[in-house]
N, C-alpha and C. Protein backbone atom coordinates (compact mmCIF):
# COMPACT_ATOMS: atom_id res chain seq x y z
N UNK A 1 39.04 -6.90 1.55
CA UNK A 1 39.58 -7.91 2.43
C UNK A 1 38.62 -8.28 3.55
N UNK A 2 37.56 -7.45 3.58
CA UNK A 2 36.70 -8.11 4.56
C UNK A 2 35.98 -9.12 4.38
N UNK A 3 36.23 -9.65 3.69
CA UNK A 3 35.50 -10.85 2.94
C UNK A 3 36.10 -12.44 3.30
N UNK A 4 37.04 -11.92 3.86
CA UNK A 4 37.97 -13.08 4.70
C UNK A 4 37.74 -13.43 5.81
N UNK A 5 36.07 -13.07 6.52
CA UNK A 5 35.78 -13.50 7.65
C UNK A 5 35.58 -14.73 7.90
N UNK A 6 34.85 -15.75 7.19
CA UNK A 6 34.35 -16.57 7.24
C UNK A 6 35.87 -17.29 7.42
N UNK A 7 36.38 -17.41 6.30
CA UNK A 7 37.73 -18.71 6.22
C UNK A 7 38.97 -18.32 7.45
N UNK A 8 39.06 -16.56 8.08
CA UNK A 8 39.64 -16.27 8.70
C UNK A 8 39.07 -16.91 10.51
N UNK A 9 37.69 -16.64 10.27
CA UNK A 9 37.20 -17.23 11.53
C UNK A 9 37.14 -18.54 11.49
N UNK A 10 37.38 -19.24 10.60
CA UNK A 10 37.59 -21.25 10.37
C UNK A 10 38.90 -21.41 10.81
N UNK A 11 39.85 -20.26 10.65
CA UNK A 11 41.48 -20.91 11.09
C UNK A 11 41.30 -20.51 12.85
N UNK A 12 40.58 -19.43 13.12
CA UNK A 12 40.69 -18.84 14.35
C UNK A 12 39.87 -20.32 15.15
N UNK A 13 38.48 -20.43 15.16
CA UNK A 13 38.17 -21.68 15.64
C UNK A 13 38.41 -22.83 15.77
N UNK A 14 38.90 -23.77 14.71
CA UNK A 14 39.68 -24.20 14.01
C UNK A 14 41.10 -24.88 15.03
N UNK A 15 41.92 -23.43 15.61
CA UNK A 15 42.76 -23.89 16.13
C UNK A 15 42.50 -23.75 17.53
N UNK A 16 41.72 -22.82 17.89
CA UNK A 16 41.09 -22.66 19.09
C UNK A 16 40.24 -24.27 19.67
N UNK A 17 39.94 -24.63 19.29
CA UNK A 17 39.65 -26.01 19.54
C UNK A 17 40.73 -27.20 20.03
N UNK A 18 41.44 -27.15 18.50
CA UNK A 18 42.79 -28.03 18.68
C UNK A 18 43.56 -27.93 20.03
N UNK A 19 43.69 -26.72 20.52
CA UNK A 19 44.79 -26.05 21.43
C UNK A 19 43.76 -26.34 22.65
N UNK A 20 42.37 -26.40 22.59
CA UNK A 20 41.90 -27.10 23.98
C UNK A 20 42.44 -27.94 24.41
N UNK A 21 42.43 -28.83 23.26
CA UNK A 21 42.22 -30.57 23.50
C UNK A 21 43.33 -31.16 23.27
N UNK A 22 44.30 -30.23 22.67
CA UNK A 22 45.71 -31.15 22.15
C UNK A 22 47.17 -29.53 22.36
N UNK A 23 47.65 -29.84 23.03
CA UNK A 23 48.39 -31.38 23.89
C UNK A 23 47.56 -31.35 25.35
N UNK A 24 46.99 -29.71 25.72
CA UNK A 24 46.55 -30.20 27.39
C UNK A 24 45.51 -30.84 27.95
N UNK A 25 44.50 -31.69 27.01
CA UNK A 25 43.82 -32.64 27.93
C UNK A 25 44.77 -33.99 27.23
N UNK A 26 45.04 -33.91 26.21
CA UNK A 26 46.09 -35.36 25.33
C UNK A 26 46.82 -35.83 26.12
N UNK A 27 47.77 -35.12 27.06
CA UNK A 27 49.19 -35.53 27.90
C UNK A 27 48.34 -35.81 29.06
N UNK A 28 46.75 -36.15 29.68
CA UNK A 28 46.85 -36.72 30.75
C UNK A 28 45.69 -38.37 30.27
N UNK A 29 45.64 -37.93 28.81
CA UNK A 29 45.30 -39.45 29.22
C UNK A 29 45.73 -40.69 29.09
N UNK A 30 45.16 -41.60 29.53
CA UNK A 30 45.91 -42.96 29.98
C UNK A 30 44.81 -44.51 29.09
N UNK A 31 46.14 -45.35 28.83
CA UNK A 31 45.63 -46.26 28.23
C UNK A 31 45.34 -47.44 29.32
N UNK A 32 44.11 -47.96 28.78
CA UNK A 32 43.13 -48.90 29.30
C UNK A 32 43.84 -50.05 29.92
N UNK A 33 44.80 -50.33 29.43
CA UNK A 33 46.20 -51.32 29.98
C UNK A 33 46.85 -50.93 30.76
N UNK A 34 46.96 -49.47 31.13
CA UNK A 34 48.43 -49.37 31.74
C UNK A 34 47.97 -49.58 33.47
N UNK A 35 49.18 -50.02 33.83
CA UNK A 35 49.73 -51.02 34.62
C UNK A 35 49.59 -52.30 34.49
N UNK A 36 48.58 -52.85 33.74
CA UNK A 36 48.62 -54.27 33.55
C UNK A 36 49.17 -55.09 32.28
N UNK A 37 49.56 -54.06 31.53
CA UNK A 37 50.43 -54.04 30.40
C UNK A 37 51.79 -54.27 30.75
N UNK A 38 53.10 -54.95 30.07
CA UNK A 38 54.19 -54.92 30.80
C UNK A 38 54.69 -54.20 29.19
N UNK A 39 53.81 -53.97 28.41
CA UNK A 39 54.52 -52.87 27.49
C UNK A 39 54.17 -51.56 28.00
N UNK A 40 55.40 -51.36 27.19
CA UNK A 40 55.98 -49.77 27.43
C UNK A 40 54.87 -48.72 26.72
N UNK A 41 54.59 -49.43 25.55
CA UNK A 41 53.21 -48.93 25.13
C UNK A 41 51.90 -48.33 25.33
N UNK A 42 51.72 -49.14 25.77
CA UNK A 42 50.30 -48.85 27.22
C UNK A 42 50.73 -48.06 28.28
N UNK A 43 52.06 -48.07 28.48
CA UNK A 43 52.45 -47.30 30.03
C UNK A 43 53.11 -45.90 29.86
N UNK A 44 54.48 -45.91 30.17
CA UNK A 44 55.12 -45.02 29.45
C UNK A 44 54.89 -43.91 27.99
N UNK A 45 55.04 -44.82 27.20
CA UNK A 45 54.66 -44.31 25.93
C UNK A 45 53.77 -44.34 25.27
N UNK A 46 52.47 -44.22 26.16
CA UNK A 46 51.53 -43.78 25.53
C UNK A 46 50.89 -42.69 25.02
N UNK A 47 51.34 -41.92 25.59
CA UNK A 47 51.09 -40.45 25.35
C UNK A 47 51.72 -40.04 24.51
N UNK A 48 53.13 -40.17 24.65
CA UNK A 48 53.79 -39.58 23.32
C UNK A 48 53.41 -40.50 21.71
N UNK A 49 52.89 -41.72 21.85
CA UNK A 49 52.82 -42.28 21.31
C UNK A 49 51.40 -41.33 20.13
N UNK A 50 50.26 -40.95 20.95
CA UNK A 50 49.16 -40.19 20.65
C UNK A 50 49.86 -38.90 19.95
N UNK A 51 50.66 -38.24 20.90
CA UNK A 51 51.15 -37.51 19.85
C UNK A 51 51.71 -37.21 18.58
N UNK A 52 52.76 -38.17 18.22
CA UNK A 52 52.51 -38.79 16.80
C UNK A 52 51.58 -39.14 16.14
N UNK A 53 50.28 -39.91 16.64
CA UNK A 53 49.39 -40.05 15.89
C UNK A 53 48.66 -38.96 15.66
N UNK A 54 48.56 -37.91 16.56
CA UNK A 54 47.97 -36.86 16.21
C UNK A 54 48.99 -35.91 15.59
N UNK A 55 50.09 -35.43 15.13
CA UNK A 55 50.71 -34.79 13.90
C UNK A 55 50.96 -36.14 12.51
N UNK A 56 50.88 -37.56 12.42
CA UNK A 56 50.75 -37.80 11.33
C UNK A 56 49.50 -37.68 10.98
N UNK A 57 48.30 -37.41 11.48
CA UNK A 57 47.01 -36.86 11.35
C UNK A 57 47.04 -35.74 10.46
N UNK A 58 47.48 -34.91 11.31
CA UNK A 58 47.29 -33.25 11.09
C UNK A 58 48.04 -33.47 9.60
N UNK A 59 49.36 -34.02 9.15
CA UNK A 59 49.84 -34.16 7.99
C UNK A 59 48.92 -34.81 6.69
N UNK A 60 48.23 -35.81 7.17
CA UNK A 60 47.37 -36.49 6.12
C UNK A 60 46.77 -35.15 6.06
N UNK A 61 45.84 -34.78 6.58
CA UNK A 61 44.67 -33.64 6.55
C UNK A 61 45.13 -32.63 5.93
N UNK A 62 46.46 -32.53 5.99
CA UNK A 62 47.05 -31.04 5.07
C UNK A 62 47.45 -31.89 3.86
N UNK A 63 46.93 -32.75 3.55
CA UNK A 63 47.89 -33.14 2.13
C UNK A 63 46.83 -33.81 1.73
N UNK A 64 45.81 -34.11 2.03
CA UNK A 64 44.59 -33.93 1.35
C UNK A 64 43.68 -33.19 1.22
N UNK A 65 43.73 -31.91 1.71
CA UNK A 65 43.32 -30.84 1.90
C UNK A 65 43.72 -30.17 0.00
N UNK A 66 45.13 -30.20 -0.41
CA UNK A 66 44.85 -29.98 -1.67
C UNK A 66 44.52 -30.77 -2.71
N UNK A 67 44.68 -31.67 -2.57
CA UNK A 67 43.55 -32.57 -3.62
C UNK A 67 41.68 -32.77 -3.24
N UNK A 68 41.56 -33.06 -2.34
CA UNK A 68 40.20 -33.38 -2.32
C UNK A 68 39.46 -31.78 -1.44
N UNK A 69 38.41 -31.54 -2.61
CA UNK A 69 37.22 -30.47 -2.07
C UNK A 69 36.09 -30.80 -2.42
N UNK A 70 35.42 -31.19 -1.88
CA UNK A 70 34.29 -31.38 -1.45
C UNK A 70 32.85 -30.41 -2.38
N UNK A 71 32.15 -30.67 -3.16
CA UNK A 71 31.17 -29.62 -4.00
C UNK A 71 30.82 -28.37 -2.73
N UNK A 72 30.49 -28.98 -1.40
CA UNK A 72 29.56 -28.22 -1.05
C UNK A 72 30.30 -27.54 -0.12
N UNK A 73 31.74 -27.80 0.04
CA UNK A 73 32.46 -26.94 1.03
C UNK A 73 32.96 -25.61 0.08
N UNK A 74 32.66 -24.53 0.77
CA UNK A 74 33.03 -23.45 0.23
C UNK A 74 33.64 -22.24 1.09
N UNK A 75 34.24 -21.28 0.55
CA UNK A 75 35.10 -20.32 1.46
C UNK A 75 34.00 -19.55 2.34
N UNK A 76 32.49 -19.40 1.95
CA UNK A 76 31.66 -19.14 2.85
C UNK A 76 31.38 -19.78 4.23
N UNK A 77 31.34 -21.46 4.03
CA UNK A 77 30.69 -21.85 4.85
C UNK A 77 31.74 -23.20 5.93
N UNK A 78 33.33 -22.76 5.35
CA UNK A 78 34.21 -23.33 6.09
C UNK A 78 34.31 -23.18 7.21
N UNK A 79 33.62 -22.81 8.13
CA UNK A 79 33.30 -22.22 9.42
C UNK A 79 32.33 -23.09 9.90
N UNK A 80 31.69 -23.56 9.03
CA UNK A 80 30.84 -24.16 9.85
C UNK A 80 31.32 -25.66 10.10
N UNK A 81 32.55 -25.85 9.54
CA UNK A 81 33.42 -27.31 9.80
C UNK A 81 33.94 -27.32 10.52
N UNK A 82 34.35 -25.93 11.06
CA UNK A 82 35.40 -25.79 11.45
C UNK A 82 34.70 -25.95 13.09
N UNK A 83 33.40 -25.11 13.66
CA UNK A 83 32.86 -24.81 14.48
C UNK A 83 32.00 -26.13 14.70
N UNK A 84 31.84 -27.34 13.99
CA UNK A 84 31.16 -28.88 14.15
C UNK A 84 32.95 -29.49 14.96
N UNK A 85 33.62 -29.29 14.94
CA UNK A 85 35.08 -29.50 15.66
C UNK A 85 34.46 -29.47 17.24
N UNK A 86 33.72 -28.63 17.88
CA UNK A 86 33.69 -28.28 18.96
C UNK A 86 33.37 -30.16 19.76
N UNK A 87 32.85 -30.98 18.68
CA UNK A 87 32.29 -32.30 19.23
C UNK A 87 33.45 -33.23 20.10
N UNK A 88 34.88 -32.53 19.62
CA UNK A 88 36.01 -33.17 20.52
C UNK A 88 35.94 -33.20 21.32
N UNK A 89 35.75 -31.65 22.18
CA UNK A 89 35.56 -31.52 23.38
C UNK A 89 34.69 -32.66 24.17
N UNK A 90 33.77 -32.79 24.24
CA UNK A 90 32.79 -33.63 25.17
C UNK A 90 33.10 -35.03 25.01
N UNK A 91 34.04 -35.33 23.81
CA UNK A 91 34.95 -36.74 23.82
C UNK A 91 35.87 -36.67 23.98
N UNK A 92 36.63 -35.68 23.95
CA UNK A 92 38.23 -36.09 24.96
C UNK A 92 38.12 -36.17 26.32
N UNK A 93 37.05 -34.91 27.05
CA UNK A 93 36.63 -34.73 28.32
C UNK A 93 35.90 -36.58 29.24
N UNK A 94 35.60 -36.83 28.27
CA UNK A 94 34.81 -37.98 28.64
C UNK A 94 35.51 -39.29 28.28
N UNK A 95 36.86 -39.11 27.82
CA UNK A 95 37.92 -40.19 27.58
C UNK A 95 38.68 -40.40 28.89
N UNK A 96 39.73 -41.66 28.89
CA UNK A 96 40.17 -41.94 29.81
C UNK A 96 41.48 -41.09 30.52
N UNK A 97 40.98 -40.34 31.15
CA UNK A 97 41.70 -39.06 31.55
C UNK A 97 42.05 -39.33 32.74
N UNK A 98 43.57 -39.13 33.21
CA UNK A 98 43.64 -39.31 34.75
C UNK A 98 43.23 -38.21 35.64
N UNK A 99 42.74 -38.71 36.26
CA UNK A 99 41.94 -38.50 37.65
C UNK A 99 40.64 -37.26 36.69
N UNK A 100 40.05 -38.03 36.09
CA UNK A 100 38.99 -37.09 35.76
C UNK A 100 37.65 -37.34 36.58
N UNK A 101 37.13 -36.38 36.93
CA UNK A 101 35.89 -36.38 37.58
C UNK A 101 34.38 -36.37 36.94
N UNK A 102 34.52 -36.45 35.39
CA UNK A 102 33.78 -36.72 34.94
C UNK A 102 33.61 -38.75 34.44
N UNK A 103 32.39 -38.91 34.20
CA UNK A 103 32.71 -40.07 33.90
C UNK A 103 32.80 -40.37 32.57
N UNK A 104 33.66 -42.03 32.56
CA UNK A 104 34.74 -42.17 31.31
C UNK A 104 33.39 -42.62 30.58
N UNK A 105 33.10 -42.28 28.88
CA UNK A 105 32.49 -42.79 28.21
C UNK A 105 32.86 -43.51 27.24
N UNK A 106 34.13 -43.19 27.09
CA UNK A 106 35.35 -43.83 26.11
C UNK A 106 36.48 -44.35 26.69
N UNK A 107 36.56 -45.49 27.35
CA UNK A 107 37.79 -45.81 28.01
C UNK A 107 38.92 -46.71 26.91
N UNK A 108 38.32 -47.14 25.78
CA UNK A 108 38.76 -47.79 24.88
C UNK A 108 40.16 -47.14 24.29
N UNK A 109 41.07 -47.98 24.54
CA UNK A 109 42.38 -47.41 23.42
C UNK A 109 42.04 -47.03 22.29
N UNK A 110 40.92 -47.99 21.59
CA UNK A 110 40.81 -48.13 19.95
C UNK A 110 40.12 -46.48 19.93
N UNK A 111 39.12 -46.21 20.77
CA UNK A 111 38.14 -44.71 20.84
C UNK A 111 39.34 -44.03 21.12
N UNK A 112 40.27 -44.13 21.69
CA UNK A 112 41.00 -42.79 21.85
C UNK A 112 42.02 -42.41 20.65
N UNK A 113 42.43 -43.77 20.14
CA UNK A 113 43.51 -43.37 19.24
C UNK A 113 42.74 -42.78 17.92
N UNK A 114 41.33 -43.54 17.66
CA UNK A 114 40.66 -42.98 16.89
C UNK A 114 39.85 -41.69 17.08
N UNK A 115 40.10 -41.19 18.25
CA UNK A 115 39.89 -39.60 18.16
C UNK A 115 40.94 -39.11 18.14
N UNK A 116 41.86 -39.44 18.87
CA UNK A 116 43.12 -38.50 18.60
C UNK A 116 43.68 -38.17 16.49
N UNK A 117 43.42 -39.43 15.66
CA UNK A 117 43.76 -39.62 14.40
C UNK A 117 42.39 -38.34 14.44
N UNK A 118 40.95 -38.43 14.61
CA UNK A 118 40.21 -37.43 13.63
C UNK A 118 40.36 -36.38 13.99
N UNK A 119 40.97 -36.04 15.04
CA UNK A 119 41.50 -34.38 15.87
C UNK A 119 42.20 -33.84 14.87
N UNK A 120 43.73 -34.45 14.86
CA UNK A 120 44.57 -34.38 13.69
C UNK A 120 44.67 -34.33 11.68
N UNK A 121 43.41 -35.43 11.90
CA UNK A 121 43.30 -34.63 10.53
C UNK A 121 42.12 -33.59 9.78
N UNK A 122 41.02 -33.51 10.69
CA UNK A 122 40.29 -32.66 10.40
C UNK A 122 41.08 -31.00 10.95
N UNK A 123 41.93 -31.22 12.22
CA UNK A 123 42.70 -29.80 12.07
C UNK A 123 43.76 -29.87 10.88
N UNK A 124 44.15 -30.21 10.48
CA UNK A 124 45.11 -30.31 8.62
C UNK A 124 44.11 -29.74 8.08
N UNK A 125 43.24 -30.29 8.06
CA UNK A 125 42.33 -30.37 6.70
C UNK A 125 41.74 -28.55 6.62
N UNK A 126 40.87 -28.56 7.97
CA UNK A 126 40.09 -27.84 7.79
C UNK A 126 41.42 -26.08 8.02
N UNK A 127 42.32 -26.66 8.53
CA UNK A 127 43.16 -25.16 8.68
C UNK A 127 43.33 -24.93 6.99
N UNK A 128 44.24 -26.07 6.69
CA UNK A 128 44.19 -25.83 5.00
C UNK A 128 43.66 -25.65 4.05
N UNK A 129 42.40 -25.45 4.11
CA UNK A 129 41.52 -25.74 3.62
C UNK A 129 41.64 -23.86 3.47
N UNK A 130 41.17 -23.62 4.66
CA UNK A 130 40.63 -22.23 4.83
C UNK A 130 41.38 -21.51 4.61
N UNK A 131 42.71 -21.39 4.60
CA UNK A 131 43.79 -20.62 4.09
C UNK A 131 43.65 -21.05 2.66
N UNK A 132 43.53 -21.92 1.84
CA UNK A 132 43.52 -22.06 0.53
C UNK A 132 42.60 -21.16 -0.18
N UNK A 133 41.19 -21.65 0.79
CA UNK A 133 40.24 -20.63 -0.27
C UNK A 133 39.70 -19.56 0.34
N UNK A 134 40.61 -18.79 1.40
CA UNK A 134 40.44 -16.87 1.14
C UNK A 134 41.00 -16.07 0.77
N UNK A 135 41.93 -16.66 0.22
CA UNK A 135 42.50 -15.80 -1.13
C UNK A 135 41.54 -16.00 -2.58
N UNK A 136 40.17 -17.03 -2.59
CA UNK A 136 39.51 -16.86 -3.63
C UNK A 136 38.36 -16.07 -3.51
N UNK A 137 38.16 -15.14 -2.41
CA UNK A 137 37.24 -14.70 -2.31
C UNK A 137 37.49 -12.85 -2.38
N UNK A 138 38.74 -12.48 -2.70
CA UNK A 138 39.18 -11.67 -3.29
C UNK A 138 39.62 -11.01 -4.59
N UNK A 139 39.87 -10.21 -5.23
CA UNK A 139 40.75 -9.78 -6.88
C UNK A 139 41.84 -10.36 -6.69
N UNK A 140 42.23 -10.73 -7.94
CA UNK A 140 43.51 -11.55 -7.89
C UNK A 140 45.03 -10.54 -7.50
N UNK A 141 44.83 -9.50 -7.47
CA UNK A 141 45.55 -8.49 -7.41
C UNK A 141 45.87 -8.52 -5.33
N UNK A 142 44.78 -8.60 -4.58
CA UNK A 142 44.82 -8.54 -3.53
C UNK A 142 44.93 -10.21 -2.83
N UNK A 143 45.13 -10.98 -3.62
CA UNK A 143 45.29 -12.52 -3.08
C UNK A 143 46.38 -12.75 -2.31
N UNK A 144 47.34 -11.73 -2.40
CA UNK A 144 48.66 -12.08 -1.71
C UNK A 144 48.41 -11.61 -0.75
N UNK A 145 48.31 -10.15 -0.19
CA UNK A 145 47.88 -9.65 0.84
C UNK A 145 46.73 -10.83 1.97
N UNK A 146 45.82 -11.46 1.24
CA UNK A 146 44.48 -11.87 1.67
C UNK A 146 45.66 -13.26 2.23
N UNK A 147 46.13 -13.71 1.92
CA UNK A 147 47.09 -14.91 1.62
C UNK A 147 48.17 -15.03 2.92
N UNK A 148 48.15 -13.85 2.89
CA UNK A 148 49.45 -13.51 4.58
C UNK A 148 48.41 -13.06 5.42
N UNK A 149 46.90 -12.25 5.42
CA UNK A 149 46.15 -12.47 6.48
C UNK A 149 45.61 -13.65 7.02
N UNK A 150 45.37 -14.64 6.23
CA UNK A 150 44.74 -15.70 6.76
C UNK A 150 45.74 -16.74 7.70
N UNK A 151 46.79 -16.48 7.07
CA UNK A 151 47.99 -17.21 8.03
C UNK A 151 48.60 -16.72 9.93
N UNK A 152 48.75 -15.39 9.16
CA UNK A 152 48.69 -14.39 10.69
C UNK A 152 47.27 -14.90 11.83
């Protein structure tokens, strides 16, 4: 079972990322309209609005996660997808965040909703992913066991 590092450390990073950036930098940012918007859209509900887009994300990404694999992704080197994730950070940080003290590089609705959608489905993807294949890196005898570690 030690052989479950790699795909075990892809779910650990993986979500460790997600949980930076989503929901606690997600719930403070603000769309490029609001106040000059008289939709509710731009104002109010924008945020929750992101949040949906980021779990129908996370859903695509888990539901293509079992159909499509990739030749060169493997239970070795799912970690290293998982750990190229870290690129959110320095774009949510640098999105239109209230009262952020860094400056905005992405103030665009279209940049935010389209990071919030690749947040969401590369975490689907790549969590599912990695729970799928470390149970192949074991005897088939120990796949179940390997199967409830990677989830824990």
């Amino acid at each position: 079972l030690c052989s479950l590092a790699s795909p075990a450390c892809a779910v650990f990073f993986n979500f460790a990322i997600t949980i930076a950036m989503f929901p606690s930098i997600a719930v403070h940012l603000v769309s490029e309209q609001e106040c000059t918007s008289s939709s509710r859209i731009f104002n109010d509900l924008f945020v929750p609005l992101l949040l949906i887009i980021f779990n129908a994300g996370d859903l695509i990404g888990r539901a293509v996660a079992g159909s499509f694999s990739p030749e060169w992704l493997s239970a070795k080197n799912i970690w290293m997808v998982s750990v190229a994730r870290v690129i959110f950070v320095p774009i949510f940080l640098t999105s239109n965040v209230r009262n952020n003290a860094l400056p905005v590089l992405f103030p665009s609705d279209i940049e935010t909703v389209t990071t919030m959608v690749m947040l969401g489905v590369t975490n689907g993807f790549v969590a599912s992913k990695a729970m799928m294949l470390g149970p192949t890196l074991v005897t088939k005898d120990q796949a179940p066991v390997a199967g409830t570690i990677m989830v824990c």
